[in-house]
Protein backbone atom coordinates (compact mmCIF):
# COMPACT_ATOMS: atom_id res chain seq x y z
CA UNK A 1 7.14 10.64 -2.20
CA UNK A 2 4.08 8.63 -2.97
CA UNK A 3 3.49 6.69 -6.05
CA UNK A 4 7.78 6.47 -6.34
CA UNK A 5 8.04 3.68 -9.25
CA UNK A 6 10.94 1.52 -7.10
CA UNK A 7 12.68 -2.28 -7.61
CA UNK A 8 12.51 -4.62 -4.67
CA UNK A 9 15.79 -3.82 -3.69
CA UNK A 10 14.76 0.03 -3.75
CA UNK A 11 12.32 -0.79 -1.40
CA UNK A 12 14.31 -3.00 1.10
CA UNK A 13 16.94 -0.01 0.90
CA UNK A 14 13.74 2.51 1.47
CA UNK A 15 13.29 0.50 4.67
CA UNK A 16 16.73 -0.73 6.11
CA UNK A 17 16.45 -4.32 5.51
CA UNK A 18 18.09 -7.17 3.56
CA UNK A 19 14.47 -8.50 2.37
CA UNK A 20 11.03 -8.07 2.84
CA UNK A 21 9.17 -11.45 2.35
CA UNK A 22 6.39 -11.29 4.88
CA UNK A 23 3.18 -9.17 3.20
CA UNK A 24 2.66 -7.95 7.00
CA UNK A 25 4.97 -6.01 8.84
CA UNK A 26 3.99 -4.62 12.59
CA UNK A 27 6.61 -1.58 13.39
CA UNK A 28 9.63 -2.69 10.99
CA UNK A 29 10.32 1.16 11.41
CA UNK A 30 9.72 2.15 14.98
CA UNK A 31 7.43 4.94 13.56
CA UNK A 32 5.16 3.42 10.92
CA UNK A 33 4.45 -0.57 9.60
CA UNK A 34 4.24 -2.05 6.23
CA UNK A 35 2.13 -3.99 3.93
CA UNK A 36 2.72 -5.35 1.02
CA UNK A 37 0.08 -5.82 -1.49
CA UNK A 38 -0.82 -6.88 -5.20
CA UNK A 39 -4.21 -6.86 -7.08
CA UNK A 40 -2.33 -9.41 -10.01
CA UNK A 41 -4.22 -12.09 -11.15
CA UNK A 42 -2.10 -14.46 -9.14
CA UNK A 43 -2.33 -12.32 -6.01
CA UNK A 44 -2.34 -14.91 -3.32
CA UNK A 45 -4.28 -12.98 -1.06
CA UNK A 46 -7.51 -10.35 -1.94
CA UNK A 47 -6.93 -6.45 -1.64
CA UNK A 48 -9.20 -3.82 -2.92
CA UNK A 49 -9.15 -0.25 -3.82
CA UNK A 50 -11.88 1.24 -2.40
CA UNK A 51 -14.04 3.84 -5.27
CA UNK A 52 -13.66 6.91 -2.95
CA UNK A 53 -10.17 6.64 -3.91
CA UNK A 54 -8.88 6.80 -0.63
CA UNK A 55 -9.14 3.74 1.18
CA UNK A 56 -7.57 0.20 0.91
CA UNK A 57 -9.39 -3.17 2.21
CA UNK A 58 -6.25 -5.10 2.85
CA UNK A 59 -6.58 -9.22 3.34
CA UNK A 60 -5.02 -10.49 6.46
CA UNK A 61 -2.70 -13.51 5.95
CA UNK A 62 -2.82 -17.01 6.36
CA UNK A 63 -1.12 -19.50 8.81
CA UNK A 64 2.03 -20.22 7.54
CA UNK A 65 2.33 -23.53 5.70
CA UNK A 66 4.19 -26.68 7.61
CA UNK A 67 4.81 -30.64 7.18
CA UNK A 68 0.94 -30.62 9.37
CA UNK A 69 -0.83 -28.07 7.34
CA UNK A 70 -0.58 -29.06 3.76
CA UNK A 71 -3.18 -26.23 2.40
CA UNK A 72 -3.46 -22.99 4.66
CA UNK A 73 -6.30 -21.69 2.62
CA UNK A 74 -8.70 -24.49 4.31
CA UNK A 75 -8.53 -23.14 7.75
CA UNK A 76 -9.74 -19.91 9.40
CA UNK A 77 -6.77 -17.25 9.36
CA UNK A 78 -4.96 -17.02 12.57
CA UNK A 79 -4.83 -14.56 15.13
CA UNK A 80 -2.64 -16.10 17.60
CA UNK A 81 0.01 -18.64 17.19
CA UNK A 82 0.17 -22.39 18.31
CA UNK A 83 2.29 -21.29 21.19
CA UNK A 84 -0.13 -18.11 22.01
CA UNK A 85 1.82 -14.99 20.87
CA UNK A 86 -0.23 -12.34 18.37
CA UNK A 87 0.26 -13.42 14.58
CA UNK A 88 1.01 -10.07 12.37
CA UNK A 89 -3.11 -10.49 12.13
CA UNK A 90 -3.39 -10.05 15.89
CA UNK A 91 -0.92 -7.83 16.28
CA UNK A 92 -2.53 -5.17 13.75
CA UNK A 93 -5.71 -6.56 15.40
CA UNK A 94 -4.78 -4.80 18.41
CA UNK A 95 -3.62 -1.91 17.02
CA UNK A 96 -7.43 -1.40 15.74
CA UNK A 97 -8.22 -2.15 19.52
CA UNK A 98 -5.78 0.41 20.61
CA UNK A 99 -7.62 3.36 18.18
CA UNK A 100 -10.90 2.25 19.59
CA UNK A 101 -9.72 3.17 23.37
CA UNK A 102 -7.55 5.93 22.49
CA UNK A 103 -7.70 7.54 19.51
CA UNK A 104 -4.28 7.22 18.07
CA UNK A 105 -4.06 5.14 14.78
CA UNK A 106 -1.49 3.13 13.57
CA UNK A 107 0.44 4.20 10.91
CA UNK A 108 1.15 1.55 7.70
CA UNK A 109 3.10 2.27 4.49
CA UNK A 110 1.77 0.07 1.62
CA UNK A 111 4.01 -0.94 -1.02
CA UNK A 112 2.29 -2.55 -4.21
CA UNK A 113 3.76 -4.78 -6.72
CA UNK A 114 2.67 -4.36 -10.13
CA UNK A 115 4.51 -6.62 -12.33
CA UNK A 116 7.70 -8.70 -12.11
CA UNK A 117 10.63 -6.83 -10.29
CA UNK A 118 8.14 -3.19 -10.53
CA UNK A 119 6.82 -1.97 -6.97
CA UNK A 120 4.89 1.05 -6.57
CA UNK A 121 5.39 3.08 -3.24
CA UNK A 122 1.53 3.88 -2.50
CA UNK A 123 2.23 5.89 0.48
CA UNK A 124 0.88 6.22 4.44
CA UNK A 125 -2.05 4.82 5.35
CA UNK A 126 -3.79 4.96 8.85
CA UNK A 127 -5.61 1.87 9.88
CA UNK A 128 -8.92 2.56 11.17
CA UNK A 129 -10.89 -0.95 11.60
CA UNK A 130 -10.69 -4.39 11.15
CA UNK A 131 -13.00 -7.20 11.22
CA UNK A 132 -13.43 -11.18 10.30
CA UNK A 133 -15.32 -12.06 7.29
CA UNK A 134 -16.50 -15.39 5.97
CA UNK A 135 -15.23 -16.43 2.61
CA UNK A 136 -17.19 -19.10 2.47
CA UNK A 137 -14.91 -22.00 3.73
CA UNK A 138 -13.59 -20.06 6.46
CA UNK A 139 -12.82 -16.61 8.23
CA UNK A 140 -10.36 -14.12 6.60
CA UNK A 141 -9.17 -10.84 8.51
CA UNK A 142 -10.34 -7.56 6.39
CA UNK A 143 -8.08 -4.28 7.12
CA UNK A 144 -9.14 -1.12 6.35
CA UNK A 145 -6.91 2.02 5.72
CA UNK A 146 -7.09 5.70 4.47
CA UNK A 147 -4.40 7.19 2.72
CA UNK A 148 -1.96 9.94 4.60
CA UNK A 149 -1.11 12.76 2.54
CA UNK A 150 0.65 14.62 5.27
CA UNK A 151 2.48 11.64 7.15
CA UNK A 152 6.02 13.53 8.09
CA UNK A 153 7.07 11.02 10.58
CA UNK A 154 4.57 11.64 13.40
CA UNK A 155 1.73 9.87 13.36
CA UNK A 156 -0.05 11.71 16.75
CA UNK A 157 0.72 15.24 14.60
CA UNK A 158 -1.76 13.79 11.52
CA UNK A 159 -5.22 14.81 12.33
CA UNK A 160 -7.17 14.89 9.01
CA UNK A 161 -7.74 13.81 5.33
CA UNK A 162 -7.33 16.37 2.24
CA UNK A 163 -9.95 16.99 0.59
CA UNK A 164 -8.44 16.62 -2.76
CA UNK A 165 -6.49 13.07 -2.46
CA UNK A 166 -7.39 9.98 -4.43
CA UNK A 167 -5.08 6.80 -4.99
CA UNK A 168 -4.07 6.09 -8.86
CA UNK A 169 -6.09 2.92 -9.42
CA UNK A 170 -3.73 -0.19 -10.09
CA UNK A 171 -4.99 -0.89 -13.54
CA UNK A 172 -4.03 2.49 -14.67
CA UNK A 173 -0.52 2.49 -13.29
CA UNK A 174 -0.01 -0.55 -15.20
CA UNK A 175 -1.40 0.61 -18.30
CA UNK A 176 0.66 3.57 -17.71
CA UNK A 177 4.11 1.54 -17.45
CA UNK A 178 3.51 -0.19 -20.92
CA UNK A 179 2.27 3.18 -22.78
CA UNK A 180 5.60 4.88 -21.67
CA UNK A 181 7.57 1.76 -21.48
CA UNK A 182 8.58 2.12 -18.02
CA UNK A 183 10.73 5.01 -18.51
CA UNK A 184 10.26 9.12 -17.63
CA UNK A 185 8.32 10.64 -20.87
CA UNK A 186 10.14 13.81 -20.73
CA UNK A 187 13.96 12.37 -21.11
CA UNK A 188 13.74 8.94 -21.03
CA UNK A 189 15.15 7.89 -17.93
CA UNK A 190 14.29 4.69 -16.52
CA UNK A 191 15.34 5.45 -12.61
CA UNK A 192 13.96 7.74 -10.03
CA UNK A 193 10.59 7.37 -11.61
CA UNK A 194 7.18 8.31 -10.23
CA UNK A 195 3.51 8.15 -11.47
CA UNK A 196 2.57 12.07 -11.82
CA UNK A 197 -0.64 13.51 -13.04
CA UNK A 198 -1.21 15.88 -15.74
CA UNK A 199 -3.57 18.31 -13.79
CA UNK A 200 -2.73 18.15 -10.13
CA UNK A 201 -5.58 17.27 -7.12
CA UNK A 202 -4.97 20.88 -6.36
CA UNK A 203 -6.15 22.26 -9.53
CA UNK A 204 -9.06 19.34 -10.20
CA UNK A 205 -7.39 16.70 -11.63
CA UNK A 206 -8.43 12.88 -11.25
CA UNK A 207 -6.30 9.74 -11.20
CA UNK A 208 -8.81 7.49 -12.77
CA UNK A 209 -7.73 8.26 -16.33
CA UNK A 210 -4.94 7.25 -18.34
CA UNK A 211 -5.21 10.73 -20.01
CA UNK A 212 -4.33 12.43 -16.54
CA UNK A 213 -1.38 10.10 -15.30
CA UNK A 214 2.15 10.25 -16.77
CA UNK A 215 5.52 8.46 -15.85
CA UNK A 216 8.26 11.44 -14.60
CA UNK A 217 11.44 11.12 -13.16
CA UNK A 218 12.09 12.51 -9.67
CA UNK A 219 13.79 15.91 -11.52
CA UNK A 220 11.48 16.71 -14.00
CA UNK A 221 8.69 15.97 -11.10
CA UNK A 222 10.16 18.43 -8.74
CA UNK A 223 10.53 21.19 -11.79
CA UNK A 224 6.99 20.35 -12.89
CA UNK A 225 5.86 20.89 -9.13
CA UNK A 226 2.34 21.26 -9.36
CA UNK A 227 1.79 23.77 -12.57
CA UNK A 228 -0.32 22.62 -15.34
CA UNK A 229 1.42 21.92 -18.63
């Protein structure tokens, strides 16, 4: 379910592995790939939200850092490695390559971290371009992705957007955790817990508010379903 609230371990569990430390992940699961992402202040790396509230601008990653290559943020972000072989850049480089010639997209579940130990499950994305911009010291890779609604483990059997989805905005998850204190405000649990809104997409509702975004646990969700309170 998208916008789960989960721990780290939650998500390694969510994806079959001991750890996830890489922020780019081609085809972990043989059906979809995952990036992690953060819009902190200390966010190594630069994602965006886009205002249509349905696309992410994800920042490629840098060469890793070794005994040589003292600052990786000085040189241009690498598609290839010293020995030849497609980086995580070049290999989601050619995935946008692939979409170009064919038509089928790759599929990319973004996690997001929003404080200390906290990880938001944002849901499927489809990646539908890339490109190399200029930071101004060197080239960065720019990803660009629109949110899956329907994603059901099939990525050829996804053909179009809803009309009605929109991504909560980071700063109002956040402010959401501390206003409920990071537990469900209908019984206080603290696990199983998911960003809901108030007044669902179906019936008009926006996630750009505070006022329209609540913390629920994954029962009183499901009772809730998508009736207005």
């Amino acid at each position: 379910m998208k916008d789960d609230i989960l721990t780290y371990r939650q998500m390694c569990d969510n994806e079959n592995t001991q750890t996830l430390q890489r922020g780019m992940n081609f085809r972990l699961n043989i059906e979809y790939s995952i990036f992690l992402m953060s819009k902190r202040s200390n966010a190594p790396y630069n994602d965006r939200i886009y205002e249509d509230g349905i696309t992410i601008e994800y920042e490629g990653h840098d060469a890793p850092k070794t005994k040589d290559l003292h600052n990786p943020k000085e040189i241009d972000q690498p598609e290839f490695t010293p020995r030849g072989r497609p980086t995580q850049n070049g290999l989601f480089k050619k995935a946008v390559d692939k979409l170009k010639k064919t038509g089928q997209y790759e599929v990319v579940r973004i996690y997001e971290k929003l404080f200390s130990g906290v990880w938001s499950d944002r849901g499927f994305f489809k990646l539908i371009d890339c490109h190399t911009v200029s930071d101004g010291a060197r080239n960065v890779f720019r990803f660009k992705l629109q949110i899956l609604e329907d994603f059901k483990g099939n990525s050829k059997g996804v053909t179009s957007l809803p009309k009605r989805t929109r991504i909560i905005p980071t700063e109002i998850k956040k402010l959401v955790w501390e206003r409920d204190g990071g537990r469900c405000v209908a019984c206080g649990a603290k696990d199983e817990l998911h960003f809901d809104h108030d007044i669902p997409y179906s019936k008009g509702g926006a996630s750009i508010t505070i006022d329209n975004v609540k913390i629920l646990c994954a029962r009183h969700n499901l009772t809730k379903s998508d009736k207005i309170e």
